[in-house]
Protein backbone atom coordinates (compact mmCIF):
# COMPACT_ATOMS: atom_id res chain seq x y z
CA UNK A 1 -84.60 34.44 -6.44
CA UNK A 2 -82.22 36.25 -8.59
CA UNK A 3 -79.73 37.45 -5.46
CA UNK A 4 -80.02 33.76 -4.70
CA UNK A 5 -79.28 32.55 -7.91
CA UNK A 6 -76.22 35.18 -7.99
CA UNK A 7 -74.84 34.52 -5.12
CA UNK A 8 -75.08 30.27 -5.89
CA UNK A 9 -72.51 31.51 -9.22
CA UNK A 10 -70.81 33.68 -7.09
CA UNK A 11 -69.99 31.15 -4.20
CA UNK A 12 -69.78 28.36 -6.80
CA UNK A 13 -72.11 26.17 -5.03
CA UNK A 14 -73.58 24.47 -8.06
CA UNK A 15 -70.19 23.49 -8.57
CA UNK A 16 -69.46 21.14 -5.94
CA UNK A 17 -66.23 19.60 -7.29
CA UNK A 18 -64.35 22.55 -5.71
CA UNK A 19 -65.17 22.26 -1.81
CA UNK A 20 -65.29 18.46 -2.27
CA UNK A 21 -61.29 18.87 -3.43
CA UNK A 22 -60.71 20.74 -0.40
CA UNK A 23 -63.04 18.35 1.48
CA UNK A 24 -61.24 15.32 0.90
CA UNK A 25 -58.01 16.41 2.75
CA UNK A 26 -59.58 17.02 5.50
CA UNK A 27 -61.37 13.53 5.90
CA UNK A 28 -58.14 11.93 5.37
CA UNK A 29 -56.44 13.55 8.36
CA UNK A 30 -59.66 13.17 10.66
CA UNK A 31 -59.16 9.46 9.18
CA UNK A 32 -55.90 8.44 9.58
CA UNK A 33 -55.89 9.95 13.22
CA UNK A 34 -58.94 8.60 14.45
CA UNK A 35 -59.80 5.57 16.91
CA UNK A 36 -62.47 3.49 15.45
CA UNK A 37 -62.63 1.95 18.84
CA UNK A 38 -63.83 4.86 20.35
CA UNK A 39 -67.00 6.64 19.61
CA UNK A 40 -67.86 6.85 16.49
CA UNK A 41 -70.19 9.40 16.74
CA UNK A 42 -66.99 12.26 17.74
CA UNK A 43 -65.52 11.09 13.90
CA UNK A 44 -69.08 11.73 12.25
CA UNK A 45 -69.53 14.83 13.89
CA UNK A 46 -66.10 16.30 13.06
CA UNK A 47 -66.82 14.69 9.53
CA UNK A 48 -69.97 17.44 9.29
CA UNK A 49 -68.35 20.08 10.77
CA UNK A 50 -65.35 19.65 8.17
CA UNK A 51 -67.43 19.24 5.17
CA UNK A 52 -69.70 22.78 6.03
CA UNK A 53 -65.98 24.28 6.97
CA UNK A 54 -64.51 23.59 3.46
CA UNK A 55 -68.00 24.33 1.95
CA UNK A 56 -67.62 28.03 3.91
CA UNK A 57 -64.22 28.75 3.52
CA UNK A 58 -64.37 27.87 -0.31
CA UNK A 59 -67.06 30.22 -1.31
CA UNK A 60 -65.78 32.93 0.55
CA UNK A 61 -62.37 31.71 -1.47
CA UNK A 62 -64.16 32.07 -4.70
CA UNK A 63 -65.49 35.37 -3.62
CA UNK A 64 -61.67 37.22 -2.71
CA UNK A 65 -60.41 35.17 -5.95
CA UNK A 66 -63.04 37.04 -8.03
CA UNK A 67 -62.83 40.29 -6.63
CA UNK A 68 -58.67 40.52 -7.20
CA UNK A 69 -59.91 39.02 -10.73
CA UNK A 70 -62.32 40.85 -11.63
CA UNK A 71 -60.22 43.01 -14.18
CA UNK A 72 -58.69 39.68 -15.92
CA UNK A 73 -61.77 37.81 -15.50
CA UNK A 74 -63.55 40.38 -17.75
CA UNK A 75 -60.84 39.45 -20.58
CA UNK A 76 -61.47 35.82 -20.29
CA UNK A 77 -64.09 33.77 -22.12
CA UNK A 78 -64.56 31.54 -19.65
CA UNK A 79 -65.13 34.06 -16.71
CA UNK A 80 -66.76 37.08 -17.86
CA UNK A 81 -69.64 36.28 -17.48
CA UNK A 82 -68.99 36.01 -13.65
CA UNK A 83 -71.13 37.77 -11.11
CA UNK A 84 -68.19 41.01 -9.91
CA UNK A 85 -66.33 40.77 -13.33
CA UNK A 86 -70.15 41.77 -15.19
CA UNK A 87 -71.36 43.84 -12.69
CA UNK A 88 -73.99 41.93 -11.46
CA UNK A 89 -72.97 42.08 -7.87
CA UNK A 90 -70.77 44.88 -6.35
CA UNK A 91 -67.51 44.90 -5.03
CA UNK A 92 -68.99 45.97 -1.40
CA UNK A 93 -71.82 43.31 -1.69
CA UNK A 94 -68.81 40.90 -2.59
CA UNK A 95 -67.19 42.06 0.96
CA UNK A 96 -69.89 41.65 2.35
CA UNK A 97 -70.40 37.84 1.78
CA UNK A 98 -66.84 37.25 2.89
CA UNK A 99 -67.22 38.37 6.04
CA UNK A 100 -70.58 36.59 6.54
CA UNK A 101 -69.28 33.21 5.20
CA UNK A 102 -66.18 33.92 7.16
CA UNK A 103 -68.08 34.44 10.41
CA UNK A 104 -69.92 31.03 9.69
CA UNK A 105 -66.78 29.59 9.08
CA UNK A 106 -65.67 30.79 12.72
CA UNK A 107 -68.85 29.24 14.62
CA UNK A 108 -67.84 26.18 13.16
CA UNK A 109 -64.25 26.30 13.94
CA UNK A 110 -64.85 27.43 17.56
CA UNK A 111 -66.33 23.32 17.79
CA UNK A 112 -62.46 22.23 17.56
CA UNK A 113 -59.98 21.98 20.10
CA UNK A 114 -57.60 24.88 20.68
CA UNK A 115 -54.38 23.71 19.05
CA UNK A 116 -57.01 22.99 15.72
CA UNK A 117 -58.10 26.75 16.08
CA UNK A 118 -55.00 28.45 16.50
CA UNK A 119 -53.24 26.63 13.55
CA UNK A 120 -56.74 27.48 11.25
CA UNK A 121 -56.09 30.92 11.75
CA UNK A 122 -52.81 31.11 11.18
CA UNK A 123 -53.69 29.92 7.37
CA UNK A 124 -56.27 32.68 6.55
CA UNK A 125 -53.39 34.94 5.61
CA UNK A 126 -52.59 32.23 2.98
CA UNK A 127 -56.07 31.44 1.91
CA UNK A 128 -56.33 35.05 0.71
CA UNK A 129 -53.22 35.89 -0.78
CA UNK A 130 -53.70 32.71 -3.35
CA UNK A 131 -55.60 35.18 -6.00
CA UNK A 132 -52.45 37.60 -6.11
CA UNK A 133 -49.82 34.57 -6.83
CA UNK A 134 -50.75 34.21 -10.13
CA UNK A 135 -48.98 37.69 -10.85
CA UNK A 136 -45.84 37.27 -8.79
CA UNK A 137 -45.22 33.85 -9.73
CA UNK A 138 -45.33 30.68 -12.37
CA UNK A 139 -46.28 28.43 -9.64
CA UNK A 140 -49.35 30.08 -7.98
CA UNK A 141 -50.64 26.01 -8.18
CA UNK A 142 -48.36 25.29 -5.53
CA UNK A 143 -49.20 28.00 -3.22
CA UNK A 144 -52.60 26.77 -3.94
CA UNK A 145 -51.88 23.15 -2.87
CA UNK A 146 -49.96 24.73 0.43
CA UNK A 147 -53.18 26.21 1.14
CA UNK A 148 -56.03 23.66 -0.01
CA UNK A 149 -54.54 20.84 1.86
CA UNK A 150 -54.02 22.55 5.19
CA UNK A 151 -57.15 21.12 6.25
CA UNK A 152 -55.13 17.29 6.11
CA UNK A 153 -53.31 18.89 8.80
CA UNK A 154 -55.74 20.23 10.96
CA UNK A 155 -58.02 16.57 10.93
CA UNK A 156 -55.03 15.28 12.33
CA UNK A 157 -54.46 17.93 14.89
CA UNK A 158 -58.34 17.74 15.49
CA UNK A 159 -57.93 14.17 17.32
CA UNK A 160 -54.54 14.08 18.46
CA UNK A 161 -53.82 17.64 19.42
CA UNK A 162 -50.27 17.17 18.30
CA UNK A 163 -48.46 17.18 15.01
CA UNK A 164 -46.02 14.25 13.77
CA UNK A 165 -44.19 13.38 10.68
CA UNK A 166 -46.85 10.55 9.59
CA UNK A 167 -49.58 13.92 8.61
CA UNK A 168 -46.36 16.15 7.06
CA UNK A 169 -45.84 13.23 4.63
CA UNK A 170 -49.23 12.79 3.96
CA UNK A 171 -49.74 16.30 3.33
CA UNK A 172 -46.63 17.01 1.13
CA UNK A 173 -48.42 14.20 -1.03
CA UNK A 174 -51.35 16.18 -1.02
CA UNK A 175 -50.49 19.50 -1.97
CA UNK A 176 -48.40 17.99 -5.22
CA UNK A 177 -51.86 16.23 -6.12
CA UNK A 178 -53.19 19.40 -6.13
CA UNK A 179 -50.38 21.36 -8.28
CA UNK A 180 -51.40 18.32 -10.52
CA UNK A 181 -55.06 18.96 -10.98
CA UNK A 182 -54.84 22.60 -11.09
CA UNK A 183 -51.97 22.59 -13.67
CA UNK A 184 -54.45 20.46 -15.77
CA UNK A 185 -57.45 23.02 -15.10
CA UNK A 186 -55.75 25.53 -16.12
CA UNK A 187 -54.94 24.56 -19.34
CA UNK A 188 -58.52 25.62 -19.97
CA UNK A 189 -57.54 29.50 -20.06
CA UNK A 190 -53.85 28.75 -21.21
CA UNK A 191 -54.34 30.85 -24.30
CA UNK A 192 -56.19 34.18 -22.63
CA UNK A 193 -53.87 33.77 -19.52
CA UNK A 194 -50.83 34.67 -21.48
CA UNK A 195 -52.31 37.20 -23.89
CA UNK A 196 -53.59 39.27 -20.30
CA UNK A 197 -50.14 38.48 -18.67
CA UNK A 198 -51.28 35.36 -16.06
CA UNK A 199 -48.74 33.08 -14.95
CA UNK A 200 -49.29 29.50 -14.01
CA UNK A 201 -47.56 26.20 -13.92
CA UNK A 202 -49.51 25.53 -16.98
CA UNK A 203 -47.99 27.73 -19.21
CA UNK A 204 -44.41 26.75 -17.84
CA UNK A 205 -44.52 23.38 -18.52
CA UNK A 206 -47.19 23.92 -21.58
CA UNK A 207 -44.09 21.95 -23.89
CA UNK A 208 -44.05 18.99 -21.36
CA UNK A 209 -46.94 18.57 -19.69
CA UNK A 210 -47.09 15.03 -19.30
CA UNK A 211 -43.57 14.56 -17.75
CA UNK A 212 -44.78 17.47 -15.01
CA UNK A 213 -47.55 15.99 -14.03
CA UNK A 214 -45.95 12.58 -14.00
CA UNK A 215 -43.33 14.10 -11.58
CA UNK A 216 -46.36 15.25 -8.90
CA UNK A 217 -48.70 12.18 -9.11
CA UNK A 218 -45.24 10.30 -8.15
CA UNK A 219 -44.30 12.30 -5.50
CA UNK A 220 -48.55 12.25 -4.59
CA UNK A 221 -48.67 8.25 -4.65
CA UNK A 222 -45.40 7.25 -3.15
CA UNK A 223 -47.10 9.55 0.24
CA UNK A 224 -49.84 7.45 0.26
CA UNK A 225 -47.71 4.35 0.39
CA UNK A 226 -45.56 5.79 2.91
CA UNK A 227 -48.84 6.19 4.99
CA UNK A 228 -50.03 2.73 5.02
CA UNK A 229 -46.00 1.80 6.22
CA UNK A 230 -46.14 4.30 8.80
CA UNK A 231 -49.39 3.84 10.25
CA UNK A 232 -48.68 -0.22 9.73
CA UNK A 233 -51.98 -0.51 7.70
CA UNK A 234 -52.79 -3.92 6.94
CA UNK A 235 -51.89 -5.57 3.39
CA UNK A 236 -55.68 -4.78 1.82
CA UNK A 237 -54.73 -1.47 1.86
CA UNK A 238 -51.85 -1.88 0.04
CA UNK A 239 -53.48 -4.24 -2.67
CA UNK A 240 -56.07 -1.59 -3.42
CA UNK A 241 -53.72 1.20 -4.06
CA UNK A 242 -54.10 -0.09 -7.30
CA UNK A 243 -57.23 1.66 -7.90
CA UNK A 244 -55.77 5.41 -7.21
CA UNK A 245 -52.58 4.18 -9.62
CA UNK A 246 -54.73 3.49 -12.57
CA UNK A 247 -56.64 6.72 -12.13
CA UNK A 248 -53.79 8.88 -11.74
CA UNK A 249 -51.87 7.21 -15.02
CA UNK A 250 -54.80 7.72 -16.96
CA UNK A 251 -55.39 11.16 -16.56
CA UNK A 252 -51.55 11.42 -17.54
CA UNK A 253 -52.61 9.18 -20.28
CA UNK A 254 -55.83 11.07 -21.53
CA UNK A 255 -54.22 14.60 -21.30
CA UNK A 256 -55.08 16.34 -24.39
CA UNK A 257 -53.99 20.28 -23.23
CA UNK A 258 -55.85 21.35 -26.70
CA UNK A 259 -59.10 20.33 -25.29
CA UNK A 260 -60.61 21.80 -22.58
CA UNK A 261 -63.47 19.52 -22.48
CA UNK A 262 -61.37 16.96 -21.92
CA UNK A 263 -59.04 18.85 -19.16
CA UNK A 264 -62.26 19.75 -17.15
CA UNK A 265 -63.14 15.86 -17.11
CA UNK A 266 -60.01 15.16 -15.59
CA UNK A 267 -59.86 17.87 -13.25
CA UNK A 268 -63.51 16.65 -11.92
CA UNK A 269 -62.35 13.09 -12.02
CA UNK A 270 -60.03 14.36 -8.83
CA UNK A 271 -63.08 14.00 -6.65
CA UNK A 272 -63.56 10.26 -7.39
CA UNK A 273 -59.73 9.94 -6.78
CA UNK A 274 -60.31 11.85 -3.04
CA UNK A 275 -63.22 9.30 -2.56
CA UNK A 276 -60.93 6.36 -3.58
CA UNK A 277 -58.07 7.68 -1.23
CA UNK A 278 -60.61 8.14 1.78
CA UNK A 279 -61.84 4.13 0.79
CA UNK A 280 -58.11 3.15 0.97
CA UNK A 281 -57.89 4.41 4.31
CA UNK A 282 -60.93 3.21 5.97
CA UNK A 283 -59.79 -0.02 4.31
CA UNK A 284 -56.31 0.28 6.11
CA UNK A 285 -57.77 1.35 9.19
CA UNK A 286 -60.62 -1.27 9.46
CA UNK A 287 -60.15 -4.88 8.01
């Protein structure tokens, strides 16, 4: 029971809010791509196998993330406590569970068509070179919403075995959500990030915040119009966009950097917003 419970911290699976934010991409492409006239059981079952994929793939995420951090985690109070950075659970175990998870992940791919397959492999190179960003770069957020939303791409690809510009825009919308929530998590460790020498779009726009983040839910909401005009989505869909623009102005609004209590209730607020999105579009898609 106590490998179990380590391995539940280790994965993160009692802390759901990160596979549900790479979840919710993914739903939105199979979404927007599929024919509700046809069988509805095809969209449920790709539904599944997406959810356990971006379950998989994001503990074995959490896993390479914690094994490159292991030596800054230790310096953190937030993450020392974590299973590698305390020594609970070895580097090689840690290995280990990535390639298990990782084979998993690989059964379930193998359900896709081949276009969907090739394309998800081409991103693993991405997927683990996230952890390193944070040392090469101020915007490792953005390399992490390049990654995190690839899954957008591949729901598409899953139904219409092609690629277009309506996904692209969908997706470019997507991955500047994400550089929102993250910057906003990761005001949480903005003071032991720059005493150990982390970079992040957090500290670079630490004196503006607000006017950052305003910039990406912009760019983020004005892709989900463009959606509903591309994919000629009927005017309900339009009238309830309402709902994602009052939750992404008030977690502009709320934004206290200061407080991370406050930070980490926005940043889990994100997977209401997904949920609100994915409503939007069934909305569009349906009525």
């Amino acid at each position: 029971m106590e490998n179990l419970k380590l391995f539940i911290q280790l994965t993160r699976l009692d802390k759901p809010i990160g596979y549900m934010l790479l979840f919710w991409p993914c739903l939105w492409g199979l979404t927007i791509a599929y024919d509700f006239e046809n069988n509805f059981n095809t969209y449920v079952f790709y539904l599944v196998l997406f959810f356990f994929g971006s379950v998989l793939m994001r503990s074995a995420g959490c896993i390479v993330n914690d094994i490159a951090d292991r030596n800054y985690d230790k310096k953190v109070l937030r993450t020392k406590n974590r299973p590698i950075a305390s020594g609970k659970i070895s580097v090689k175990l840690g290995f280990f569970y990535i390639s298990l998870l990782c084979l998993l992940a690989l059964i379930v791919l193998l359900q896709f068509n081949k276009l969907t397959i090739i394309l998800a492999l081409a991103s693993m190179p991405l997927a683990f070179a996230y952890p390193y960003m944070k040392r090469l770069t101020y915007w490792p957020q953005l390399f992490l919403g390049i990654t995190f939303n690839y899954g957008l791409l591949l729901g598409w690809i899953s139904i219409q075995e092609s690629l277009d510009l309506t996904p692209i825009i969908f997706y470019i919308g997507a991955i500047f959500w994400t550089l929102g929530y993250d910057t906003i998590y990761g005001y949480q460790d903005i003071k032991d990030d720059e005493i150990i020498g982390v970079k992040s779009t957090s500290i670079k726009f630490k004196n503006k915040p607000k006017k950052f983040l305003s910039l990406c839910y912009v760019i983020t909401f004005i892709s989900i119009i463009s959606i509903g005009v591309l994919m000629n989505y009927n005017n309900y869909y339009f009238l309830f966009l309402i709902l994602p623009a009052i939750h992404l102005f008030f977690q502009i609004k709320v934004l206290n950097i200061k407080d991370q209590n406050i930070c980490l209730k926005i940043f889990k607020s994100n997977n209401m917003l997904g949920l609100v999105i994915f409503i939007n579009l069934l909305i569009g898609k349906l009525i």
